[in-house]
Protein backbone atom coordinates (compact mmCIF):
# COMPACT_ATOMS: atom_id res chain seq x y z
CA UNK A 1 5.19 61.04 9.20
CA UNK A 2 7.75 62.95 10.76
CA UNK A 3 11.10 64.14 9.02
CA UNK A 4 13.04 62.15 11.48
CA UNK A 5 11.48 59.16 10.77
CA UNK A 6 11.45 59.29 7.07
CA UNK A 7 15.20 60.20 7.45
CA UNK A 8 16.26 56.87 9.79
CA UNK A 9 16.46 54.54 7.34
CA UNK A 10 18.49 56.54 5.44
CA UNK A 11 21.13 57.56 8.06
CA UNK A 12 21.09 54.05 9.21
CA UNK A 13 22.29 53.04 5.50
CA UNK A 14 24.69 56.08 5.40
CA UNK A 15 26.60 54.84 8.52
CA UNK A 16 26.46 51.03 6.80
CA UNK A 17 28.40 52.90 3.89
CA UNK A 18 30.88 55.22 6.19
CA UNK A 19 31.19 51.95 8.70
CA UNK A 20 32.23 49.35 5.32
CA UNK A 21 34.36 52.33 4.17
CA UNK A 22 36.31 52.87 7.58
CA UNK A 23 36.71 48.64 7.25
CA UNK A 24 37.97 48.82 4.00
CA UNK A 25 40.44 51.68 4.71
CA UNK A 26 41.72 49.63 7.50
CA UNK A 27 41.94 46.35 5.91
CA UNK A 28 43.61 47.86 2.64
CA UNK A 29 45.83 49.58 4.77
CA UNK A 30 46.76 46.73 6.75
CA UNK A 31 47.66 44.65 3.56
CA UNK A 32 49.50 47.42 2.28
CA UNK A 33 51.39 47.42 5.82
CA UNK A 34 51.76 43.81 5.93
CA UNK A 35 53.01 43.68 2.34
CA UNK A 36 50.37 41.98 0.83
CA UNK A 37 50.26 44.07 -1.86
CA UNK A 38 52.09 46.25 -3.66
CA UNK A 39 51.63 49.93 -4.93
CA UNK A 40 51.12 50.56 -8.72
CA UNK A 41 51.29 53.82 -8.27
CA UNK A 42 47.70 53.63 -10.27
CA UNK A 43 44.52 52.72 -9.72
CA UNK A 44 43.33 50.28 -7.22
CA UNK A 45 41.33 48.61 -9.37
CA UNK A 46 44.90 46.96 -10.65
CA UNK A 47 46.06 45.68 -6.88
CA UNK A 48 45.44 42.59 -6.36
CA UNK A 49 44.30 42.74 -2.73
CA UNK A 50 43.66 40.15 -0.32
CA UNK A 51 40.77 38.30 -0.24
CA UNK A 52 39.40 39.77 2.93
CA UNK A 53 40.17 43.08 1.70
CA UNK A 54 38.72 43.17 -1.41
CA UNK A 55 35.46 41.38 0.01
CA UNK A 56 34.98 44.69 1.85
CA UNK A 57 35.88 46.42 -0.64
CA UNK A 58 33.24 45.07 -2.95
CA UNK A 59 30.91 45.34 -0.58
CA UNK A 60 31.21 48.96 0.24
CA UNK A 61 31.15 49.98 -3.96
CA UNK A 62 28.05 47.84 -3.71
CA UNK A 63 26.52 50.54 -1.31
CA UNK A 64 26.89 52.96 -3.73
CA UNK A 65 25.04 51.78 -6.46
CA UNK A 66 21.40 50.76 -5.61
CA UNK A 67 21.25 52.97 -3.21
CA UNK A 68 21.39 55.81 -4.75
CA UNK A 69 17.67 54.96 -6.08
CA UNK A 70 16.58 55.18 -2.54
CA UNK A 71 18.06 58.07 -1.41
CA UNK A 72 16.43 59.84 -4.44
CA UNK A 73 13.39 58.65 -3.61
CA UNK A 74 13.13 59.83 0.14
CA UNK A 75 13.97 63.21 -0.86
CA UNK A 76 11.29 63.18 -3.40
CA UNK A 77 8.98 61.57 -0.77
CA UNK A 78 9.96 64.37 1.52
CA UNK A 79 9.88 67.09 -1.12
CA UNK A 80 6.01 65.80 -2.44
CA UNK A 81 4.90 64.92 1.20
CA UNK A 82 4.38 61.33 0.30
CA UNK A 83 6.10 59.40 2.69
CA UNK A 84 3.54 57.13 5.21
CA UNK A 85 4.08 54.82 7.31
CA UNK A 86 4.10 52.15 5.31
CA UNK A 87 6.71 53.82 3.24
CA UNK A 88 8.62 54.15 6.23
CA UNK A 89 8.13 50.58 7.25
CA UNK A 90 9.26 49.02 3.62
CA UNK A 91 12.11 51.44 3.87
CA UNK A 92 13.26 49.85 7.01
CA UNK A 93 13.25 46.92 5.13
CA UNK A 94 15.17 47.85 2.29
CA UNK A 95 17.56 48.86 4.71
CA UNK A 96 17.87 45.78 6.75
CA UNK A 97 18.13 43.91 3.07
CA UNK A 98 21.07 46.04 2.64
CA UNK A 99 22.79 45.57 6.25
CA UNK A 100 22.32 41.33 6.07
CA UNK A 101 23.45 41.88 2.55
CA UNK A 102 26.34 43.28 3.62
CA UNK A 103 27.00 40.95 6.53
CA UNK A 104 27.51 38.29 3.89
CA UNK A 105 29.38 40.26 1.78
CA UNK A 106 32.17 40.40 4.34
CA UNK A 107 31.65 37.31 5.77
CA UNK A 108 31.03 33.97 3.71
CA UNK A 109 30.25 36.01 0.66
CA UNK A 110 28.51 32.32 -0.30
CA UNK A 111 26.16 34.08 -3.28
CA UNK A 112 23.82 31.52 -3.03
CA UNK A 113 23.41 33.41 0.13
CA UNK A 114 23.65 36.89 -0.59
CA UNK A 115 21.89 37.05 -3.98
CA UNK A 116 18.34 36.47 -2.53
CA UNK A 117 19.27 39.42 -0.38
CA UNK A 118 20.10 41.74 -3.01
CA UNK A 119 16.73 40.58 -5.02
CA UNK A 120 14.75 41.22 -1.97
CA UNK A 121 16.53 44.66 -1.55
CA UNK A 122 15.79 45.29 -5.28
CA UNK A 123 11.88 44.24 -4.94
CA UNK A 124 11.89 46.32 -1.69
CA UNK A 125 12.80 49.37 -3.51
CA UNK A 126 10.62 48.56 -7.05
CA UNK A 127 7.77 48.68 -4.79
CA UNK A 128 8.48 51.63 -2.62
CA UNK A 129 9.00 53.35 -6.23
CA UNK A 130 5.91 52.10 -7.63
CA UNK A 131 4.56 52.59 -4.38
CA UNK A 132 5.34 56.50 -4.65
CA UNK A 133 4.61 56.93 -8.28
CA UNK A 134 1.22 56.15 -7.97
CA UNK A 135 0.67 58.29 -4.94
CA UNK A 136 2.06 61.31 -6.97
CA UNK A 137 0.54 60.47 -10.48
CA UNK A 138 -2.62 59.84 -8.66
CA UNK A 139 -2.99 62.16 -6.29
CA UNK A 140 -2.14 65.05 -9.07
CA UNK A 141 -4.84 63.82 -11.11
């Protein structure tokens, strides 16, 4: 497979996590603005934000914790030469898992809703790692 196409998924979820972090910029300012909320002069954490605000706000911390186990593993799938097409494929898919994650996040953020997203997300990735592992362990044998 070619670098570029290994890469996709992962700028694809990289400008899901710069677009949710532009939103949430915008809609914290906008509360702030609107006097919504007031500063604490600490952490944000503390602010009470509106509901809107901190739905966007949840969802873009969100992109930064799973994640980060898939961006590991496409540099380690780039670095070992172990990324197919099928690898490729399921990381499209983990990606899209993220994205209508995300869309539900911000929207009706009903978790009945979103949770089976996030589990298919996290079964996506458990068997892109497993998927990997066994190529390398494998393969080095």
């Amino acid at each position: 497979m070619s670098v570029a196409a290994i890469l996709s998924p992962v700028f694809a979820l990289v400008a899901l996590a710069f677009g949710l972090l532009v939103w949430m910029g915008v809609a914290r300012w906008g509360a702030v603005r609107a006097g919504e909320v007031r500063s604490t002069g600490g952490s944000t954490r503390a602010i009470q934000w509106p509901k809107r605000a901190q739905a966007v706000s949840d969802a873009f911390h969100n992109q930064l914790e799973l994640p980060q186990l898939f961006y590991l593993l496409v540099v380690l799938a780039l670095i070992t030469r172990a990324a197919d097409l099928v690898f490729v494929l399921l990381s499209w898919l983990f990606v899209a898992s993220r994205y209508a994650h995300a869309v539900v996040h911000t929207g009706s953020n009903e978790v009945r809703l979103r949770f089976p997203l996030f589990l298919a997300g996290v079964v996506i990735l458990a068997v892109l790692w497993l998927t990997f592992a066994l190529r390398v362990l494998l393969l080095s044998a």
